[in-house]
N, C-alpha and C. Protein backbone atom coordinates (compact mmCIF):
# COMPACT_ATOMS: atom_id res chain seq x y z
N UNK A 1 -3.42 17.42 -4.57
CA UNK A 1 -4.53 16.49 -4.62
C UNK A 1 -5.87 17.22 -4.53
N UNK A 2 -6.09 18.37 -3.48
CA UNK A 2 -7.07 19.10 -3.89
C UNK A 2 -7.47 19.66 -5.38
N UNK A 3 -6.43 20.03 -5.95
CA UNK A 3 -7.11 20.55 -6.94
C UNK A 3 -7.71 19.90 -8.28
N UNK A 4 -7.17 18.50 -7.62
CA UNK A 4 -7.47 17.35 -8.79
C UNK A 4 -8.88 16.93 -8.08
N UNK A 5 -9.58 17.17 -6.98
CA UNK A 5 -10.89 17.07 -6.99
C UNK A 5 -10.86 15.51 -6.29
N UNK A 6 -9.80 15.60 -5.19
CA UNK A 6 -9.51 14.15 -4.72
C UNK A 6 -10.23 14.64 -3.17
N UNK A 7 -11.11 13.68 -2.87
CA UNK A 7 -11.73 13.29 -1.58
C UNK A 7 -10.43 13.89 -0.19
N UNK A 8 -11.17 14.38 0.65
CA UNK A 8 -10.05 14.58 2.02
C UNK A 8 -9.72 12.27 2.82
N UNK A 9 -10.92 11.57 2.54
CA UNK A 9 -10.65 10.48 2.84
C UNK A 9 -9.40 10.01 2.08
N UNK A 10 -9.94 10.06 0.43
CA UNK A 10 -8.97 9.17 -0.31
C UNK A 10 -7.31 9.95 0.04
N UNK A 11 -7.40 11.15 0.46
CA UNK A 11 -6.12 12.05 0.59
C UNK A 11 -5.74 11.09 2.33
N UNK A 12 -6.02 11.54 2.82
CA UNK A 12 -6.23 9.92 3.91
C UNK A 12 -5.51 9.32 3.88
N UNK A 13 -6.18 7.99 3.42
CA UNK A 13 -6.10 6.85 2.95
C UNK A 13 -4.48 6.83 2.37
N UNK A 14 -4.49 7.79 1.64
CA UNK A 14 -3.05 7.32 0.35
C UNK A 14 -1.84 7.86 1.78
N UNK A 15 -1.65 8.48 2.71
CA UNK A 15 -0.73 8.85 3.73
C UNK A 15 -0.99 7.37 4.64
N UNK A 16 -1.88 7.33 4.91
CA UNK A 16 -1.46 5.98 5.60
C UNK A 16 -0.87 4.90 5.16
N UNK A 17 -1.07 5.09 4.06
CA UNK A 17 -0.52 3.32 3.31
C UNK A 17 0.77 4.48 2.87
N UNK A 18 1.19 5.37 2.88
CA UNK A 18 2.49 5.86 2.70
C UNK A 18 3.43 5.66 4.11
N UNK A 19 2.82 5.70 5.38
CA UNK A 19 3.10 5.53 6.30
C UNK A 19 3.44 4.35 6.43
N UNK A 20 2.45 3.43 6.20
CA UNK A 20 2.95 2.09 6.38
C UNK A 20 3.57 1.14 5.72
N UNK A 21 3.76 1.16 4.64
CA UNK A 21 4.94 1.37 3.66
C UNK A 21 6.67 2.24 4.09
N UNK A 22 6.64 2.79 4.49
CA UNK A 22 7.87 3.27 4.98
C UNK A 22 8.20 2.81 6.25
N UNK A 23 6.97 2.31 7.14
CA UNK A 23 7.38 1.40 8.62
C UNK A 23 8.04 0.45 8.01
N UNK A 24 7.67 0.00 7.05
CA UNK A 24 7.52 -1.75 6.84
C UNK A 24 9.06 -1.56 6.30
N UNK A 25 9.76 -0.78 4.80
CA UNK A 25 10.74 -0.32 4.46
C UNK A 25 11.66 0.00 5.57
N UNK A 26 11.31 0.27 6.84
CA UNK A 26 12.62 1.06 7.91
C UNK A 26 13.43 1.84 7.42
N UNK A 27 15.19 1.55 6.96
CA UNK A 27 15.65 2.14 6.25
C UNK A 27 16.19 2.50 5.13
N UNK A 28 15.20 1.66 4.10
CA UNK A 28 15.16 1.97 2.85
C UNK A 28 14.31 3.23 2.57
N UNK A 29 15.06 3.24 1.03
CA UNK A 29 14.32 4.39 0.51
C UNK A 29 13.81 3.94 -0.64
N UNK A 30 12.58 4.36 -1.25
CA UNK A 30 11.75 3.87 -2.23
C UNK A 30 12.87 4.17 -3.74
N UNK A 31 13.82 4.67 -3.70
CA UNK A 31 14.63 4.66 -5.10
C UNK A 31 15.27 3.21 -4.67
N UNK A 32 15.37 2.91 -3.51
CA UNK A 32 16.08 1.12 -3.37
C UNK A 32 15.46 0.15 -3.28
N UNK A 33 13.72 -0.22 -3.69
CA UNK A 33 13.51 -1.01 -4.01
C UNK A 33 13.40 -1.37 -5.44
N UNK A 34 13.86 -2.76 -5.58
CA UNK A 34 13.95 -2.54 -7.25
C UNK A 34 13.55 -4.39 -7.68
N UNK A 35 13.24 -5.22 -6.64
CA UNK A 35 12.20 -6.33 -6.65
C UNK A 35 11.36 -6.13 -6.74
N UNK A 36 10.40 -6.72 -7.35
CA UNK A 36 8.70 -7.02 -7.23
C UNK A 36 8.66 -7.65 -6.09
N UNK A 37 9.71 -8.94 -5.20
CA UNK A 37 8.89 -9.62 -4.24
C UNK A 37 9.36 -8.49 -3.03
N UNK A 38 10.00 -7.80 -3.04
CA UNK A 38 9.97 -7.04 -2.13
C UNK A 38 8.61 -6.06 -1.62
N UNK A 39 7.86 -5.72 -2.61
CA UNK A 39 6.67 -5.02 -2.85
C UNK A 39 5.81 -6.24 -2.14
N UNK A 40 5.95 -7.30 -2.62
CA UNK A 40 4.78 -8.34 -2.43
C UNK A 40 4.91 -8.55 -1.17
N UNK A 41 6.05 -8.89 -0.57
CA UNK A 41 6.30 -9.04 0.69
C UNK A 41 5.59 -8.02 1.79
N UNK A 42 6.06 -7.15 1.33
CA UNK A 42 4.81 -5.94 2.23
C UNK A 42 3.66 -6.34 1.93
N UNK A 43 2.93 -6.53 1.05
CA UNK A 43 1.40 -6.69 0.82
C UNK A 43 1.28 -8.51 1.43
N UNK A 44 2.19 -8.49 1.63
CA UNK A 44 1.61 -9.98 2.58
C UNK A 44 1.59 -9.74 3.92
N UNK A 45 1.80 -8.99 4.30
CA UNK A 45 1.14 -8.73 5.70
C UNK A 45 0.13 -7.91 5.83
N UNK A 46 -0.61 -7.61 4.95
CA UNK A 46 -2.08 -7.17 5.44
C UNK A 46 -3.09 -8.77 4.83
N UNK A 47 -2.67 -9.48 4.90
CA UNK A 47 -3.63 -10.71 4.43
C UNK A 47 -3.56 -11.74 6.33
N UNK A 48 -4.85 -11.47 5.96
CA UNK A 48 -5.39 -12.17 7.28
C UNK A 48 -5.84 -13.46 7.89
N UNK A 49 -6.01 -14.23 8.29
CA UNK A 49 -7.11 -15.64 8.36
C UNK A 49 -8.24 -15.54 8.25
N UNK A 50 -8.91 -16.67 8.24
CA UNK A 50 -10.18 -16.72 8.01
C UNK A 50 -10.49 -16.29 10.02
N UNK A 51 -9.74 -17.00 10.79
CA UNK A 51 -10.20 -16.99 11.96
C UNK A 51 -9.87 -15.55 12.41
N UNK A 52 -9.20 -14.52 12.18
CA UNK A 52 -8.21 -13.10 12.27
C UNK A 52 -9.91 -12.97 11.83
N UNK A 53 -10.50 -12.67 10.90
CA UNK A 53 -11.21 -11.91 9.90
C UNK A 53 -12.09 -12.42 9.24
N UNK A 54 -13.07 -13.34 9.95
CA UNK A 54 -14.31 -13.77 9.46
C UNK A 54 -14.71 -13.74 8.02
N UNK A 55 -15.27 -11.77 8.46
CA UNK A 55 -15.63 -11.46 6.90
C UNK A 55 -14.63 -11.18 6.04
N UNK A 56 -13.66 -11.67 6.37
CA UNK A 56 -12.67 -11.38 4.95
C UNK A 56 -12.71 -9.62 4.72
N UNK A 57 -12.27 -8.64 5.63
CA UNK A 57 -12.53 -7.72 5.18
C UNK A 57 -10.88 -7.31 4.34
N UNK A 58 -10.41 -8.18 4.68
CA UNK A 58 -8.63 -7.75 4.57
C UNK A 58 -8.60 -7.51 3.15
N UNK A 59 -9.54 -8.45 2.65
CA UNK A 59 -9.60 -8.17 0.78
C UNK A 59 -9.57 -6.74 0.52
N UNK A 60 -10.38 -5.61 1.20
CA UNK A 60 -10.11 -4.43 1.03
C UNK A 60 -9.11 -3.51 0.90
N UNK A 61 -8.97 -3.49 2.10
CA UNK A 61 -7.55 -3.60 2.99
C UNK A 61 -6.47 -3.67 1.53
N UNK A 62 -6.41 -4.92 1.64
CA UNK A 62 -5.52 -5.44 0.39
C UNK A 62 -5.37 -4.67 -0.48
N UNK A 63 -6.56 -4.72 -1.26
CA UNK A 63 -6.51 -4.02 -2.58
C UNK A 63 -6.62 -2.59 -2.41
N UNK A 64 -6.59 -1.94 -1.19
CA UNK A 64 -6.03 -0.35 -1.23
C UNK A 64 -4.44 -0.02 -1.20
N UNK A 65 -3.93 -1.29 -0.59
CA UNK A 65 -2.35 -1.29 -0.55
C UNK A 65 -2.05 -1.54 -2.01
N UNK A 66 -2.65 -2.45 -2.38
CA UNK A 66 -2.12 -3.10 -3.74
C UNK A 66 -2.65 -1.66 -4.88
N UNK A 67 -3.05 -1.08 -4.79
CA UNK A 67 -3.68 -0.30 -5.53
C UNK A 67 -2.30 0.80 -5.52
N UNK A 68 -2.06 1.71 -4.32
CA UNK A 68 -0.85 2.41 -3.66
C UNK A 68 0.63 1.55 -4.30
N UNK A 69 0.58 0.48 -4.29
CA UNK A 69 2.05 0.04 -4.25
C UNK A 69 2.01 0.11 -6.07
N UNK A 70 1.15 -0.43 -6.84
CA UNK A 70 1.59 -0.15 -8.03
C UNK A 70 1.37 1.35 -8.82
N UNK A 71 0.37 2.18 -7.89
CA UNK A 71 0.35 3.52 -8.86
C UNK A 71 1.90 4.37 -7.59
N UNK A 72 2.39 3.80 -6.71
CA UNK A 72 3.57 4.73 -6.33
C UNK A 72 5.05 4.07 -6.92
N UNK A 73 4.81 2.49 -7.00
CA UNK A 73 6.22 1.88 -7.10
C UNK A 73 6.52 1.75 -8.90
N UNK A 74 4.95 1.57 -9.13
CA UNK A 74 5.37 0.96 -11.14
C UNK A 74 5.43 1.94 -11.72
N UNK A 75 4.39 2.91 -11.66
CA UNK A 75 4.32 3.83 -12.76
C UNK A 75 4.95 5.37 -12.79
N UNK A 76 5.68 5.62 -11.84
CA UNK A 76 6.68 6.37 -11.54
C UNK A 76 8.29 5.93 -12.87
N UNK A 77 8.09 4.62 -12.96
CA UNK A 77 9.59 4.29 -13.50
C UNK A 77 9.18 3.93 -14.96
N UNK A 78 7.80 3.80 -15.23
CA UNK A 78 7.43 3.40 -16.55
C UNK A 78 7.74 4.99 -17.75
């Protein structure tokens, strides 16, 4: 990732949502998911309330998971 000129954050960022992705998985392994709602299912637990999260920051949140789950889960098999 360094040499592709990738941020030490965004290098970050992509281990944590690898991390938490494999909590959420326990003892699966990413060659055994092979649903979409299984994917979705994880990305439904970073969605928050309005009362959890005022400003709605989870939208972020969100779309860094959602971002991770389709450039690690889709385009690997495409």
């Amino acid at each position: 990732m360094k040499y592709n000129g990738v941020s030490e954050r965004h290098q970050n960022n992509n281990l944590k949502a690898t991390i938490s992705f494999s909590n959420f998985l326990g003892n699966k392994s990413l060659k055994e998911i092979h649903k979409k709602e299984e994917n979705l299912s994880y990305l439904q637990t970073k969605i928050k309330s309005k009362e959890d999260d005022p400003e709605q920051r989870w939208i972020t949140t969100y779309n860094d998971y959602l971002f991770f789950v389709v450039n690690t889960m889709l385009f690997p098999f495409l």
